[in-house]
Protein backbone atom coordinates (compact mmCIF):
# COMPACT_ATOMS: atom_id res chain seq x y z
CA UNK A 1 131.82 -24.54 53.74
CA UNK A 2 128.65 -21.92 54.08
CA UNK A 3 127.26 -20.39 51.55
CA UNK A 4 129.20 -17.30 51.37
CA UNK A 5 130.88 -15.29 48.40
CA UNK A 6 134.56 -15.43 48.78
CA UNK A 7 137.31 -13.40 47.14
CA UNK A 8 139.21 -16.51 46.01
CA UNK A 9 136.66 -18.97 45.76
CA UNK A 10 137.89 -21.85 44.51
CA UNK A 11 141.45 -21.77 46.38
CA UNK A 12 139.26 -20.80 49.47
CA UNK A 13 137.46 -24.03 48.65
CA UNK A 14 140.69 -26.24 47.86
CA UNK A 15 142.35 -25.48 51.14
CA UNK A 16 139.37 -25.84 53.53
CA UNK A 17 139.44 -29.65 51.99
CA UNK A 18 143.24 -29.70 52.03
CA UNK A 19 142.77 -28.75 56.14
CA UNK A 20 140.26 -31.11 56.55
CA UNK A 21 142.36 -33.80 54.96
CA UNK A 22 144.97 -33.37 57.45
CA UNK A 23 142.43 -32.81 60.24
CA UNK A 24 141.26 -36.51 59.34
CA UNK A 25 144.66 -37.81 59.55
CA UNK A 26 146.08 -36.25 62.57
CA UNK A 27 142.72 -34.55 64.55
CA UNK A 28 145.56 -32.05 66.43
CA UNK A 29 147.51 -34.91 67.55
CA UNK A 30 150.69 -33.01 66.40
CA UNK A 31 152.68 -29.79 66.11
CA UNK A 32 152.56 -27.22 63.70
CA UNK A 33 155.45 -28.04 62.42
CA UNK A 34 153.93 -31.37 61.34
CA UNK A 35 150.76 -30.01 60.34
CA UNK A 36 152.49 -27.37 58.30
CA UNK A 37 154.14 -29.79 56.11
CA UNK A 38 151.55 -32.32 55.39
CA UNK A 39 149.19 -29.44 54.99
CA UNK A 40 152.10 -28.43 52.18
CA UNK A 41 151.21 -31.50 50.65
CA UNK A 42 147.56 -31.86 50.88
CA UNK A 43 147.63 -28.62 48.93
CA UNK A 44 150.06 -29.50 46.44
CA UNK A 45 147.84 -32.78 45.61
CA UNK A 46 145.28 -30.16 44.81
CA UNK A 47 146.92 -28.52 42.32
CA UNK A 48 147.70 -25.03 44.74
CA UNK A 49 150.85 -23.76 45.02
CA UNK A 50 152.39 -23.57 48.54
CA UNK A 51 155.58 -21.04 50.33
CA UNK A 52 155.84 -22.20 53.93
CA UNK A 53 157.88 -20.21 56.27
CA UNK A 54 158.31 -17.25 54.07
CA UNK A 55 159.96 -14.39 55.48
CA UNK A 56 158.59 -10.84 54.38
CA UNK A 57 159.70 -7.56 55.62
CA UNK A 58 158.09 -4.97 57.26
CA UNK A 59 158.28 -1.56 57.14
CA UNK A 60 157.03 1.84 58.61
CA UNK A 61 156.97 4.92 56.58
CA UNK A 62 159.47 3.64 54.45
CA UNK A 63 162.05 2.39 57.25
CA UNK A 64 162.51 -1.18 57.75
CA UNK A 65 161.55 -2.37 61.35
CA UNK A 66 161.78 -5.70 61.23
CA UNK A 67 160.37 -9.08 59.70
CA UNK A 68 157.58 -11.63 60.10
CA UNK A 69 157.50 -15.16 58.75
CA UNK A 70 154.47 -16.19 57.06
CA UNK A 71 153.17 -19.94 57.97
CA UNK A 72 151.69 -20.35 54.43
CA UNK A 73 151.48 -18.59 51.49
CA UNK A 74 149.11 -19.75 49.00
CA UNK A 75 149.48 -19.26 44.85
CA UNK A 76 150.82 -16.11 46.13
CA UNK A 77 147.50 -14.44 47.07
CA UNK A 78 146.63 -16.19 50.33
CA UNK A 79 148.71 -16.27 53.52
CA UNK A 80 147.62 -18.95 55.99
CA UNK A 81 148.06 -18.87 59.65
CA UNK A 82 148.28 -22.25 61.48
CA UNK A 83 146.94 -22.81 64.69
CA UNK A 84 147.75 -26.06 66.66
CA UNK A 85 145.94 -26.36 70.23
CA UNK A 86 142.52 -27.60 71.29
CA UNK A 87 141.27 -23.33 71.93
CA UNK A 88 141.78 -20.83 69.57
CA UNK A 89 142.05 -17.63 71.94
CA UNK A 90 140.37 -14.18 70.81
CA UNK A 91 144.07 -12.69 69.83
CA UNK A 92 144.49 -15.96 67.31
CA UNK A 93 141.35 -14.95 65.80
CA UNK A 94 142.57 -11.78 64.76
């Protein structure tokens, strides 16, 4: 990683080697589904605690208007959003 302050430093630094394990392993040969759970795992071997799939509600002034499932959620202060194909498209990136 660059040399760049981040608000969760060390988790920040945990899961961009947690990724790259799985990157190593599987270099996008698979679906997210797949990467989603052995990224679970490379986490967990880390020491970080990991909520895949988690379903949070959302709401506008005060009235629910749906939900949204979360790929990853990470010691409950980091949400991760996997990505599985060669591009990543200007609307992933936001």
């Amino acid at each position: 990683m660059s040399e760049k302050n981040f608000l969760y430093e060390n988790e920040s630094r945990l899961i961009y080697e947690a990724c790259h394990d799985v990157w190593k392993e599987f270099a996008g040969a698979f679906k997210e589904s797949v990467v989603d759970k052995s990224l679970a795992i490379a986490c967990k071997s880390k020491g970080l605690q990991i909520e895949s799939q988690k379903r949070i509600n959302l709401f506008f002034k005060g009235e629910r208007v749906g939900n949204y499932v979360i790929d990853q959620v990470v010691n409950d202060i980091i949400i991760i959003e996997l990505k599985c194909k060669q591009f990543l498209t200007p609307e992933d990136i936001q």
